[in-house]
C-alpha atoms as a PDB file:
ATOM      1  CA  UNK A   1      -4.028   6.593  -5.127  1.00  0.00           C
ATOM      2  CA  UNK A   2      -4.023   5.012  -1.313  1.00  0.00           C
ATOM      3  CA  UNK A   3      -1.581   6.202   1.142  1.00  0.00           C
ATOM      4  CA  UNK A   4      -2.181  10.126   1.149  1.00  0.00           C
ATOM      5  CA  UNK A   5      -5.716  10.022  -0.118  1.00  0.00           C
ATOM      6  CA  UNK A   6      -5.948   7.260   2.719  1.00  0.00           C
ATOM      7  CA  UNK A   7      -4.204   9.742   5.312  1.00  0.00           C
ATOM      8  CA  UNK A   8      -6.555  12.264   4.790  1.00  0.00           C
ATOM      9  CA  UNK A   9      -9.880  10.133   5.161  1.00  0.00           C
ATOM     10  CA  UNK A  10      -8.470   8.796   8.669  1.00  0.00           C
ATOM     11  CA  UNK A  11      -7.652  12.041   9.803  1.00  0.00           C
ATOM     12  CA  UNK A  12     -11.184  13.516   9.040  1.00  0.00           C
ATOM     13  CA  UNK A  13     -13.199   9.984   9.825  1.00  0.00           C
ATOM     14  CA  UNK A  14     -11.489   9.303  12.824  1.00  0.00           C
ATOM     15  CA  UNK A  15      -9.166  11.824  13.911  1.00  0.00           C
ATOM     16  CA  UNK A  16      -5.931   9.786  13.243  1.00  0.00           C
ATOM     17  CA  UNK A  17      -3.166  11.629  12.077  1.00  0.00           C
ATOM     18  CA  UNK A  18      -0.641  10.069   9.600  1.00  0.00           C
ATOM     19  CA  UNK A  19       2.525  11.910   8.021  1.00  0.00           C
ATOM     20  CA  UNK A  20       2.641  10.231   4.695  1.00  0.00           C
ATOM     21  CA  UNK A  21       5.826   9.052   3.155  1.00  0.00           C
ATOM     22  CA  UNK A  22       5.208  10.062  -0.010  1.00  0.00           C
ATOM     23  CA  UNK A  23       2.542  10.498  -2.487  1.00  0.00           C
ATOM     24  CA  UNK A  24       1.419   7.560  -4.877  1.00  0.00           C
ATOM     25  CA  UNK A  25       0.604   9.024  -8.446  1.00  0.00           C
ATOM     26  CA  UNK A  26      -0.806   6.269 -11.552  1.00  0.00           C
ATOM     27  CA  UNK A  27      -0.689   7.694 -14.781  1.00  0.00           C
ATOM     28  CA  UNK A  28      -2.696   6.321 -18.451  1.00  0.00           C
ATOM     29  CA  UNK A  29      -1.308   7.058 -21.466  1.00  0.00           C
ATOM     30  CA  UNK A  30       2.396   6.647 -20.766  1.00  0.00           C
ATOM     31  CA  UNK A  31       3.856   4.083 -23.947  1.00  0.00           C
ATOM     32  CA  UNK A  32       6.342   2.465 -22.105  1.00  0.00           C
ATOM     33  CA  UNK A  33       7.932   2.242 -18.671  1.00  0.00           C
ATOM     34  CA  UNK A  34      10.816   4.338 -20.046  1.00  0.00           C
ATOM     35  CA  UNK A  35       8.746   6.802 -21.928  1.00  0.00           C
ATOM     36  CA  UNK A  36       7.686   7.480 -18.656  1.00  0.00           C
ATOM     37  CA  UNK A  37      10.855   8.096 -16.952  1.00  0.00           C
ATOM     38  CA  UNK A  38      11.510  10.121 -19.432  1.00  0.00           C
ATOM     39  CA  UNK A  39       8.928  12.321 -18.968  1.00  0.00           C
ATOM     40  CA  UNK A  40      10.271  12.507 -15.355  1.00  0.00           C
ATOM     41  CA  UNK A  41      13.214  13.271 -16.254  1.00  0.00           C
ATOM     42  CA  UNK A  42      15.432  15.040 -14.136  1.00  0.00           C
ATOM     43  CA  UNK A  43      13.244  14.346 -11.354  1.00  0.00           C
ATOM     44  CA  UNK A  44      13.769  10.725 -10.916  1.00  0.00           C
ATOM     45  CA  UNK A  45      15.815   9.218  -8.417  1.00  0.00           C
ATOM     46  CA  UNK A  46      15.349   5.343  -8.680  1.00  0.00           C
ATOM     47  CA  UNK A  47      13.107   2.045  -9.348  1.00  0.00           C
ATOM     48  CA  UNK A  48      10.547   0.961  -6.645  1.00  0.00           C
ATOM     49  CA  UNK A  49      10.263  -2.472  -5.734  1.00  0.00           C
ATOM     50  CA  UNK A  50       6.921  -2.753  -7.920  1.00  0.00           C
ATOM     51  CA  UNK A  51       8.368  -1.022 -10.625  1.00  0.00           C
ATOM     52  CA  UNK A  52       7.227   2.267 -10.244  1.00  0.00           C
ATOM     53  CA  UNK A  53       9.644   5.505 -10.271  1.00  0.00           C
ATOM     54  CA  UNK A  54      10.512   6.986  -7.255  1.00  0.00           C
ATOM     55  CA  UNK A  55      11.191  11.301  -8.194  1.00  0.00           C
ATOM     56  CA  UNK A  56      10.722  14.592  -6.262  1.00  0.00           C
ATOM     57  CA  UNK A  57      10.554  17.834  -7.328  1.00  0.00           C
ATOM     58  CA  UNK A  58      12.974  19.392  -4.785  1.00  0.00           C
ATOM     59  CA  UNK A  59      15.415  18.298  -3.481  1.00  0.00           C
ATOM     60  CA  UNK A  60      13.949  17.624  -0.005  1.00  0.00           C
ATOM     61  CA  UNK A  61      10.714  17.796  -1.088  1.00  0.00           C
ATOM     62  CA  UNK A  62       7.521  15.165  -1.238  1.00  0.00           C
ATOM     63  CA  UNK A  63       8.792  12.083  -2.953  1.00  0.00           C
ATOM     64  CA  UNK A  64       6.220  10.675  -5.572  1.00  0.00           C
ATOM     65  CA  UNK A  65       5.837   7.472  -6.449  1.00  0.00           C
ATOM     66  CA  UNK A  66       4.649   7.174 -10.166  1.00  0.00           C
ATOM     67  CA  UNK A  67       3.643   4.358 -12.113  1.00  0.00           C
ATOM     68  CA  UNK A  68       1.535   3.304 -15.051  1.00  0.00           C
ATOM     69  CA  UNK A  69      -2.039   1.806 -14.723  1.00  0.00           C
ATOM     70  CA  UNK A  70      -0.680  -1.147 -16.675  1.00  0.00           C
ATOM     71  CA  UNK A  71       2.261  -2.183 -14.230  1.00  0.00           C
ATOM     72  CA  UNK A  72       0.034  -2.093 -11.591  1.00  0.00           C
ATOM     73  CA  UNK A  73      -0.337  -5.481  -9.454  1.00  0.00           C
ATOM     74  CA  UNK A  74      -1.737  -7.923 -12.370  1.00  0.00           C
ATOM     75  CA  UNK A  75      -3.248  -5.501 -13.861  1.00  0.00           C
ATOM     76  CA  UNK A  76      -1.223  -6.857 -17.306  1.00  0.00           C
ATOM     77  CA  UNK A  77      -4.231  -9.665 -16.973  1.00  0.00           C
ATOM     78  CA  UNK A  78      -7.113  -7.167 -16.777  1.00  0.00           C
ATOM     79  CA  UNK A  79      -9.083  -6.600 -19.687  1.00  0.00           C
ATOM     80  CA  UNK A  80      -8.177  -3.240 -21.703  1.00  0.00           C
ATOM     81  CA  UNK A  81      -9.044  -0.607 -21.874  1.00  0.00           C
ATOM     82  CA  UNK A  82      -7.893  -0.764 -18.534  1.00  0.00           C
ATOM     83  CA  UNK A  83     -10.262   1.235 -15.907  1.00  0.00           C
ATOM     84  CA  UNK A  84      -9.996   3.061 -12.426  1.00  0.00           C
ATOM     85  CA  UNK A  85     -12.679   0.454 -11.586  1.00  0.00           C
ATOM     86  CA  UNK A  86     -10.087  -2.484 -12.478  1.00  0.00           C
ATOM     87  CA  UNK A  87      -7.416  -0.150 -10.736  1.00  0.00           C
ATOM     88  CA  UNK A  88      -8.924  -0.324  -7.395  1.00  0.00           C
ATOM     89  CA  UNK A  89      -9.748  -3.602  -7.333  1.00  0.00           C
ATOM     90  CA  UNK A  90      -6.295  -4.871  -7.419  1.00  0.00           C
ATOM     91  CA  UNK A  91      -5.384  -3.195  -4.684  1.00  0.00           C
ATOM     92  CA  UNK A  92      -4.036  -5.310  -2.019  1.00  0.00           C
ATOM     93  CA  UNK A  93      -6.149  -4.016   0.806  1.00  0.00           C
ATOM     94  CA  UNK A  94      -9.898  -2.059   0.684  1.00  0.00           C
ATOM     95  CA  UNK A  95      -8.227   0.924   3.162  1.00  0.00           C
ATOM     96  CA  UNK A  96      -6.089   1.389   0.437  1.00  0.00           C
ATOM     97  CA  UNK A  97      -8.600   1.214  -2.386  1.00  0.00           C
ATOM     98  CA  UNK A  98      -9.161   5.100  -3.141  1.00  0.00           C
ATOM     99  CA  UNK A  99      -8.129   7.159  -6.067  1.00  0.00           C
ATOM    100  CA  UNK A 100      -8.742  11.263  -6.327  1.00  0.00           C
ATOM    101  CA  UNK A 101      -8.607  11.930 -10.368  1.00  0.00           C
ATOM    102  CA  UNK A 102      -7.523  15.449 -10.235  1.00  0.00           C
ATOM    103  CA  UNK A 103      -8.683  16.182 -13.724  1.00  0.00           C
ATOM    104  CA  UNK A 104     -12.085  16.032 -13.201  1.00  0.00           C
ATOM    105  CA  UNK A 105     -11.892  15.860  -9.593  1.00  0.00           C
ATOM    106  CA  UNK A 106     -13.614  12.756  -8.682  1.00  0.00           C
ATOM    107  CA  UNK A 107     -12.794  10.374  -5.156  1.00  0.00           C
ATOM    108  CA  UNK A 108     -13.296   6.844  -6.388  1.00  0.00           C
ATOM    109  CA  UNK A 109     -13.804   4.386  -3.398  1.00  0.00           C
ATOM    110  CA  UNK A 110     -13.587   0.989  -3.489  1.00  0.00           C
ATOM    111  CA  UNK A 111     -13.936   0.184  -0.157  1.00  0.00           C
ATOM    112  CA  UNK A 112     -11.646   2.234   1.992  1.00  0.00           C
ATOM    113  CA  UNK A 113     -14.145   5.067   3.849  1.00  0.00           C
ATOM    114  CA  UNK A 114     -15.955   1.687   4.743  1.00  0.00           C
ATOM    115  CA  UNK A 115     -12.921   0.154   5.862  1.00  0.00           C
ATOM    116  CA  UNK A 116     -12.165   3.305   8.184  1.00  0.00           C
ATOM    117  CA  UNK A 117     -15.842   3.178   9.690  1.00  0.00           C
ATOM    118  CA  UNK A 118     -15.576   0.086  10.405  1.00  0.00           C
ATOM    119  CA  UNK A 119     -12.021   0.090  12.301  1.00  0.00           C
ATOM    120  CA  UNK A 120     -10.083  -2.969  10.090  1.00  0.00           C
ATOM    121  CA  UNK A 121      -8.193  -3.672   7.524  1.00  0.00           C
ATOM    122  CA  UNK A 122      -8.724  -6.662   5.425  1.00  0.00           C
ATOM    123  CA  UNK A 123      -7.903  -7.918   1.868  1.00  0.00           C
ATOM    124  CA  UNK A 124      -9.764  -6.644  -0.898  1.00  0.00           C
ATOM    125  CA  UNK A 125     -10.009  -9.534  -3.275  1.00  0.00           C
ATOM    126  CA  UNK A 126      -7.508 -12.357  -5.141  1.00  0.00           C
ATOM    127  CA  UNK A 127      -6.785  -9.867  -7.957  1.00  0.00           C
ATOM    128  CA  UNK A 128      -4.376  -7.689  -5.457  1.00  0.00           C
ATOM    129  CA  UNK A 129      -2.235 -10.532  -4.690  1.00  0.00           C
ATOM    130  CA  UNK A 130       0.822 -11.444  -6.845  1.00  0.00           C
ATOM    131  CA  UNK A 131       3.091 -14.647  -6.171  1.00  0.00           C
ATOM    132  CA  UNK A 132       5.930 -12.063  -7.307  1.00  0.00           C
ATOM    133  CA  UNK A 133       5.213 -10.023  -4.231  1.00  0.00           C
ATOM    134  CA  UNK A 134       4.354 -12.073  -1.210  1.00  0.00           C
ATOM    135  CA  UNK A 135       6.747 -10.795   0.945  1.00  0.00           C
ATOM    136  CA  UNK A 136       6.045  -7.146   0.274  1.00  0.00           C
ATOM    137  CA  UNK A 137       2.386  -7.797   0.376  1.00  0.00           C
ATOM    138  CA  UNK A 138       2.920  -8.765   4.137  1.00  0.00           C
ATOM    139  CA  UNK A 139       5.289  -6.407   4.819  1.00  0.00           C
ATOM    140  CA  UNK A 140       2.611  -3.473   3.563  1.00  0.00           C
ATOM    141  CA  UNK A 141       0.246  -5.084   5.808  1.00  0.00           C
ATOM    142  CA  UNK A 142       2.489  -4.335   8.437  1.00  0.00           C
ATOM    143  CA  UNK A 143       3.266  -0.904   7.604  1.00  0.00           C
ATOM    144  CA  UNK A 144      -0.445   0.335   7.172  1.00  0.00           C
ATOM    145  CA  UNK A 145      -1.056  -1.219  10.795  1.00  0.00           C
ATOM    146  CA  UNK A 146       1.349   0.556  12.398  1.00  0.00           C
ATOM    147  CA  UNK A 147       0.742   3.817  11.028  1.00  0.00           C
ATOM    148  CA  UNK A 148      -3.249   3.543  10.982  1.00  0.00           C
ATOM    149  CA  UNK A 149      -3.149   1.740  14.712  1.00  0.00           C
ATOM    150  CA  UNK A 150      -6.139  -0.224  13.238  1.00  0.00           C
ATOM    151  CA  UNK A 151      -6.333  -3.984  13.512  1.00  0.00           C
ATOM    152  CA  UNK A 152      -6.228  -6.612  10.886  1.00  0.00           C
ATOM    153  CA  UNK A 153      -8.728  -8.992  10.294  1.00  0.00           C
ATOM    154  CA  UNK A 154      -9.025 -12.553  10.201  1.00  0.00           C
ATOM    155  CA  UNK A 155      -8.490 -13.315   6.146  1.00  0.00           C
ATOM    156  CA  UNK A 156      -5.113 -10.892   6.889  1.00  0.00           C
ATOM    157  CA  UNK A 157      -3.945 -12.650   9.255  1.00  0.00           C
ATOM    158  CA  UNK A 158      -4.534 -15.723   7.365  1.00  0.00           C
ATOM    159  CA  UNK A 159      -2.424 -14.454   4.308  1.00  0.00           C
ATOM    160  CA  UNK A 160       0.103 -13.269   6.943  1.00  0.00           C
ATOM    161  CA  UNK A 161       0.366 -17.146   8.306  1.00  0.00           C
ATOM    162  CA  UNK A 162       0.624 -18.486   5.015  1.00  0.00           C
ATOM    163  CA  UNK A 163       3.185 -16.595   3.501  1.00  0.00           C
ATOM    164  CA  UNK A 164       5.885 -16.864   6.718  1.00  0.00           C
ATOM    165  CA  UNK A 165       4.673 -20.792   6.029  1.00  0.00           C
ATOM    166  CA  UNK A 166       6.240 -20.558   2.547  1.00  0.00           C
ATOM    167  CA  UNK A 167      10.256 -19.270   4.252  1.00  0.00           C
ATOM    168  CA  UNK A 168       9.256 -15.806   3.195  1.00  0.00           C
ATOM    169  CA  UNK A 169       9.540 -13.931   6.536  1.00  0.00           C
ATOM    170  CA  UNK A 170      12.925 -13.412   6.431  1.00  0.00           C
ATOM    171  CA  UNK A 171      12.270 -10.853   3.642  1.00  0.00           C
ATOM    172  CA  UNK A 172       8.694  -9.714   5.094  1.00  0.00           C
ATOM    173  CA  UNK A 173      11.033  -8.638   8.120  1.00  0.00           C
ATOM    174  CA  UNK A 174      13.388  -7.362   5.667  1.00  0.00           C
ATOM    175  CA  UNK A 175      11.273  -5.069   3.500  1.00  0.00           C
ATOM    176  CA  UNK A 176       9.232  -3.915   6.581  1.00  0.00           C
ATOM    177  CA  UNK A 177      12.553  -2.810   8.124  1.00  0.00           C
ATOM    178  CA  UNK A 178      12.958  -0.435   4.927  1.00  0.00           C
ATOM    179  CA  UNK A 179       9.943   1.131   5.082  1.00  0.00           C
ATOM    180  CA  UNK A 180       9.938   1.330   9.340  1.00  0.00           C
ATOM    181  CA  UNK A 181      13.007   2.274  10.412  1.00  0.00           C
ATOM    182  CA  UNK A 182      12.385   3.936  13.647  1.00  0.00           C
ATOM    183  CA  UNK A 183      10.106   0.969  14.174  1.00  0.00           C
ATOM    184  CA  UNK A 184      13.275  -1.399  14.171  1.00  0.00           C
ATOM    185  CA  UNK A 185      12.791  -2.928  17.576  1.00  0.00           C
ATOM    186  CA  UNK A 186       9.668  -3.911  17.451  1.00  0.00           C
ATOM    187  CA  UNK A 187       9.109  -5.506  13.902  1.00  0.00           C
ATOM    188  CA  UNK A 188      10.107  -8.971  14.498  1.00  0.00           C
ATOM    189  CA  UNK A 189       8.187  -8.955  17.728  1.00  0.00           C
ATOM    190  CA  UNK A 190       4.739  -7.788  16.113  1.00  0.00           C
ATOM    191  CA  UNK A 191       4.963 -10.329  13.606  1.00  0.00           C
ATOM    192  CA  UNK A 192       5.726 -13.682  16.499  1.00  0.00           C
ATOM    193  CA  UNK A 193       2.608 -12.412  17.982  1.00  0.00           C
ATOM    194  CA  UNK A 194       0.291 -11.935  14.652  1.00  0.00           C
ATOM    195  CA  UNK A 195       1.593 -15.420  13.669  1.00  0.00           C
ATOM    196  CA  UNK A 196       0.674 -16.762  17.018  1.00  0.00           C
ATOM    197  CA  UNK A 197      -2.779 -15.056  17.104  1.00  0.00           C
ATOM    198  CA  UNK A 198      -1.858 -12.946  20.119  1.00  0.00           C
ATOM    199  CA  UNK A 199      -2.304  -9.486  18.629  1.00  0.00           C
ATOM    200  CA  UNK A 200      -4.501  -7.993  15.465  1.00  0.00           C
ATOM    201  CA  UNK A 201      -2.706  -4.786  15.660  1.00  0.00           C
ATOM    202  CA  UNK A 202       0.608  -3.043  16.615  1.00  0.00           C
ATOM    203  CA  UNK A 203       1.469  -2.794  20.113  1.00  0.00           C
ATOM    204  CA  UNK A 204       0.983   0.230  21.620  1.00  0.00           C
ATOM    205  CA  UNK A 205      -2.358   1.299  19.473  1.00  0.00           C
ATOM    206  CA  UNK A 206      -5.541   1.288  20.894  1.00  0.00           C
ATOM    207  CA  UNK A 207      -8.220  -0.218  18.426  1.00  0.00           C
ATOM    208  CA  UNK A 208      -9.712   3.447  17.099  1.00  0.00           C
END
């Protein structure tokens, strides 16, 4: 789901090239959250910050991010059985709202091939947001518009605004750190000018 299936569309939509850093796998069936590691077993490393468990195959190899439909974003609140449909739609943002089901391979979109035509990335719905997870909520915000170089839109921004409202940009700038690195420097600076309403998207990138 998202980030590599994302990846791809960009690069054949609009030429933009992303590097993923790593691929983003949702399983059904699994009992339990340790039946699951379990399974993954001895290929996982650790606990992502939603939950999820981070494994790889080899040892320098594609990490995969794996998680079950049910620990997914407030998805414990969405009527069962639980769908792709549901999946999708509690997805933070539409860019991100694509799944490829391998099995019978199908692309589900829920909004993220229009998201790409259009050149912006904006919320999805309510049902993506968790209180639990404001801070990485913004901080994935972040993330996707530095390495789409697309802008965010005005409901973003808005969510943006009101979470740093709420003392929680000390750990937006925190978890975005994590996942940007080599973007260090110029974190802290992107976010002053989103919460001032100088910039829509990450300096440097021209809107695509």
């Amino acid at each position: 789901m998202g980030g590599m299936v994302r990846n791809l569309m960009l690069e054949r939509m609009r030429g933009i090239e992303v590097t993923p850093a790593d691929a983003d796998l949702v399983v059904d069936g699994a009992s339990s959250i340790e039946a699951l590691r379990a399974r993954l077993n001895p290929f996982y490393l650790s606990t992502n910050e939603f939950g999820g468990s981070k494994c790889h195959m080899r040892p320098h190899g594609t990490v995969f991010d794996v998680w079950r439909i049910e620990d997914h974003t407030n998805m414990a609140l969405a009527a069962r059985p639980h769908t792709v449909e549901q999946l999708l739609r509690h997805n933070l943002l539409d860019i991100d709202a694509i799944v490829w089901e391998p099995r019978i391979d199908c692309l589900h979109d829920c909004g993220c091939q229009a998201a790409i035509e259009t050149g912006c990335i904006d919320l999805l719905g309510e049902a993506g947001i968790s209180p639990r997870f404001l801070a990485a909520h913004v901080s994935h915000i972040i993330v996707v518009a530095y390495k789409t170089g697309l802008p965010i839109s005005d409901r973003a921004l808005d969510f943006v605004k009101s979470v740093c409202d709420i003392g929680e940009r000390p750990n937006v700038i925190r978890s975005s750190l994590r996942k940007l690195p080599e973007a260090a420097n110029a974190i802290d600076t992107f976010l002053d000018e989103l919460l001032k309403g100088a910039v829509r998207l990450w300096p440097g990138a021209t809107k695509r």
